[in-house]
N, C-alpha and C. Protein backbone atom coordinates (compact mmCIF):
# COMPACT_ATOMS: atom_id res chain seq x y z
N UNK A 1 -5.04 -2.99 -22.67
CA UNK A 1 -4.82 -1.69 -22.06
C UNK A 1 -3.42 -1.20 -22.36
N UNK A 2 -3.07 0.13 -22.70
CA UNK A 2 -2.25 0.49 -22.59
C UNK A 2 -1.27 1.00 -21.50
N UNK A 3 0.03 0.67 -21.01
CA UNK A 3 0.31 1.31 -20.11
C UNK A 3 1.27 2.66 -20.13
N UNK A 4 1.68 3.29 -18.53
CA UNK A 4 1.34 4.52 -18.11
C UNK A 4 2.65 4.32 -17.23
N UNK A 5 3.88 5.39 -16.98
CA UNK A 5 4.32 5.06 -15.79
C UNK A 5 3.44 5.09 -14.40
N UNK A 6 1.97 4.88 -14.09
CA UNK A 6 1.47 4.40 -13.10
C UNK A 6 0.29 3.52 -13.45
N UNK A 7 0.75 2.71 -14.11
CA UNK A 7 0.20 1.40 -14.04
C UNK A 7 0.34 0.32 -15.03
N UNK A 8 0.73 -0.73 -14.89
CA UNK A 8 1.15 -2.04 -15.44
C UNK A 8 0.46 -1.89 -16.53
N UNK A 9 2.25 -2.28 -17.54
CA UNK A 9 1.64 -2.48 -18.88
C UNK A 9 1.06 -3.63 -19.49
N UNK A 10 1.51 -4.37 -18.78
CA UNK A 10 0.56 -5.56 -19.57
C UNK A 10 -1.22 -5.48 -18.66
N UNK A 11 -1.45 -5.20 -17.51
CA UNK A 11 -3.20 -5.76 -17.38
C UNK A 11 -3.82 -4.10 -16.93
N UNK A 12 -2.55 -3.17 -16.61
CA UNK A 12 -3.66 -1.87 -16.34
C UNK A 12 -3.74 -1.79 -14.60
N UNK A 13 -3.12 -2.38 -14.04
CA UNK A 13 -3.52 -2.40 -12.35
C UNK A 13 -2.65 -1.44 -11.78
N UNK A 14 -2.85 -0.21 -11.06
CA UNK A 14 -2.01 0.51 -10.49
C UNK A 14 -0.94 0.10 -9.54
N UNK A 15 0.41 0.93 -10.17
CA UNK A 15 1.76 0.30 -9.94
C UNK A 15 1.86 1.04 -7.87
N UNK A 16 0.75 2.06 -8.24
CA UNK A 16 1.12 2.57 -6.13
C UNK A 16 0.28 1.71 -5.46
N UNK A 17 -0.37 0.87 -5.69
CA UNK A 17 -1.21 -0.04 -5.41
C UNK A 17 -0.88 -1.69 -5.92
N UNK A 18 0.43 -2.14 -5.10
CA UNK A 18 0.83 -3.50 -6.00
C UNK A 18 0.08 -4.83 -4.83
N UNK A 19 0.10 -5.73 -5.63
CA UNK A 19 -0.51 -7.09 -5.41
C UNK A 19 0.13 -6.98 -4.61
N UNK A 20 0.93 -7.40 -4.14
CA UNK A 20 1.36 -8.09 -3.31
C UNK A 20 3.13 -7.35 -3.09
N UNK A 21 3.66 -7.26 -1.97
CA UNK A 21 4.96 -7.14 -1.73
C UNK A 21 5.89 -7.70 -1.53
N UNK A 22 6.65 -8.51 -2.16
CA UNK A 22 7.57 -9.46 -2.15
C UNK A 22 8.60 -9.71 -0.42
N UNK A 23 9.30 -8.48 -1.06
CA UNK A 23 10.46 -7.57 -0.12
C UNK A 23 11.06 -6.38 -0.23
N UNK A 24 11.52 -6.03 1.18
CA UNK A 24 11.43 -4.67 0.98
C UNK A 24 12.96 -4.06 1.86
N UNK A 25 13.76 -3.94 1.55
CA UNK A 25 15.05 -3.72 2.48
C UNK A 25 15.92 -2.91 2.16
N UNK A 26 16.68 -2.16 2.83
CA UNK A 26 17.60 -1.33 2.71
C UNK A 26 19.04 -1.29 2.13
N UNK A 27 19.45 -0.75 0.93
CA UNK A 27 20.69 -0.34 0.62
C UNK A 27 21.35 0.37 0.42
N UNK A 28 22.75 0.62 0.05
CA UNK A 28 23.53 2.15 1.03
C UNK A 28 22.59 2.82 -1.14
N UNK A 29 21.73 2.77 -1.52
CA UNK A 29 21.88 3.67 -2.76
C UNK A 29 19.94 4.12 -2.03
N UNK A 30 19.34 3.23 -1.22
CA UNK A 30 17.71 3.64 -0.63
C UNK A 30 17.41 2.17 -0.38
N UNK A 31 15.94 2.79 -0.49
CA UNK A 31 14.86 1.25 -0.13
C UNK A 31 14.39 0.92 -1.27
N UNK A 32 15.03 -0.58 -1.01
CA UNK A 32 14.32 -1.34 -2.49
C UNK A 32 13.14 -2.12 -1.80
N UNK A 33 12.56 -2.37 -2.70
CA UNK A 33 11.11 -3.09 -2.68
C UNK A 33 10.63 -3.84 -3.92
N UNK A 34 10.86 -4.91 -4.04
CA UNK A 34 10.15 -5.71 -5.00
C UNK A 34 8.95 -6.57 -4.66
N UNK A 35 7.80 -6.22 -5.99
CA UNK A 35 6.35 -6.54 -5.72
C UNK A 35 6.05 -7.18 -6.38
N UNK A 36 4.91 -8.03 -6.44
CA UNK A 36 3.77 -8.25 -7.89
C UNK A 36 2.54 -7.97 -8.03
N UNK A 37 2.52 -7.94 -9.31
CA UNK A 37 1.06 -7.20 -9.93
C UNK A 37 0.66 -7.94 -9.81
N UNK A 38 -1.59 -7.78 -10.19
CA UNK A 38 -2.16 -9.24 -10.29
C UNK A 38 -2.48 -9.64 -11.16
N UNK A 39 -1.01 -9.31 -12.83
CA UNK A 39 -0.51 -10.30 -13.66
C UNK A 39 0.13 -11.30 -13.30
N UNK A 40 0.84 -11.20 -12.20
CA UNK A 40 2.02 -11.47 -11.61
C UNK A 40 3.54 -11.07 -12.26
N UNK A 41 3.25 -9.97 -12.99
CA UNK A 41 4.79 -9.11 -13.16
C UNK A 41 5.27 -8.70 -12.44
N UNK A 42 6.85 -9.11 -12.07
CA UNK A 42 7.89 -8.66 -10.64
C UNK A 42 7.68 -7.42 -11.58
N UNK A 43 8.28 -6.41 -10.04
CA UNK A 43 8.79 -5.26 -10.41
C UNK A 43 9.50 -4.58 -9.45
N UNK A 44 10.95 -4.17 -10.00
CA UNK A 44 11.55 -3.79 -8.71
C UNK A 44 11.63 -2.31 -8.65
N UNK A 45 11.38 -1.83 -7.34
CA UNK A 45 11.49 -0.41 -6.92
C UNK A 45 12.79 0.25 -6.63
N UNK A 46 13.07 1.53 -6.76
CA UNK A 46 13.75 1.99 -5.61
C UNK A 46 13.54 3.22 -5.08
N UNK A 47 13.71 3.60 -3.82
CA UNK A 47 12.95 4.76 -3.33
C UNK A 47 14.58 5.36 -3.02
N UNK A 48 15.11 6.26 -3.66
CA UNK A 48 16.35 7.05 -3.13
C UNK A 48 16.68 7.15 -1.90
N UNK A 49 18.08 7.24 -0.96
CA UNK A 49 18.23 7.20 0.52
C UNK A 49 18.14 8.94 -0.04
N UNK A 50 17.87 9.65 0.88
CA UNK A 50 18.50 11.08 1.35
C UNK A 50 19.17 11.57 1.69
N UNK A 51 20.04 12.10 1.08
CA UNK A 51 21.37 12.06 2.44
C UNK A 51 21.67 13.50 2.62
N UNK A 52 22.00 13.94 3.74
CA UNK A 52 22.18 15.48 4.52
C UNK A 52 23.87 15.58 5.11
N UNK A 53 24.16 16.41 4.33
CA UNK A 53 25.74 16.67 4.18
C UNK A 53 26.03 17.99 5.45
């Protein structure tokens, strides 16, 4: 399979839909979250903080 920025390039399994969630915690740049596919490829996230000036 080829991949897509939404879904794993090596087996094809959707990346908004991960195996499993490692961890998931807060830093002053957002929320990170690292998962695995059910290749078992880590993959680390980050979701931007927001910030209101």
């Amino acid at each position: 399979m080829t991949g897509s920025d939404h879904h794993c390039a090596r087996c094809g399994w959707p990346i908004d839909q991960p195996f499993q969630v490692l961890s998931r915690h807060r830093t002053s740049e957002g929320l990170v979250t690292y998962t695995r596919c059910a290749c078992g490829l880590l993959r680390m996230h980050l979701t931007p903080a927001t910030s209101t000036i």
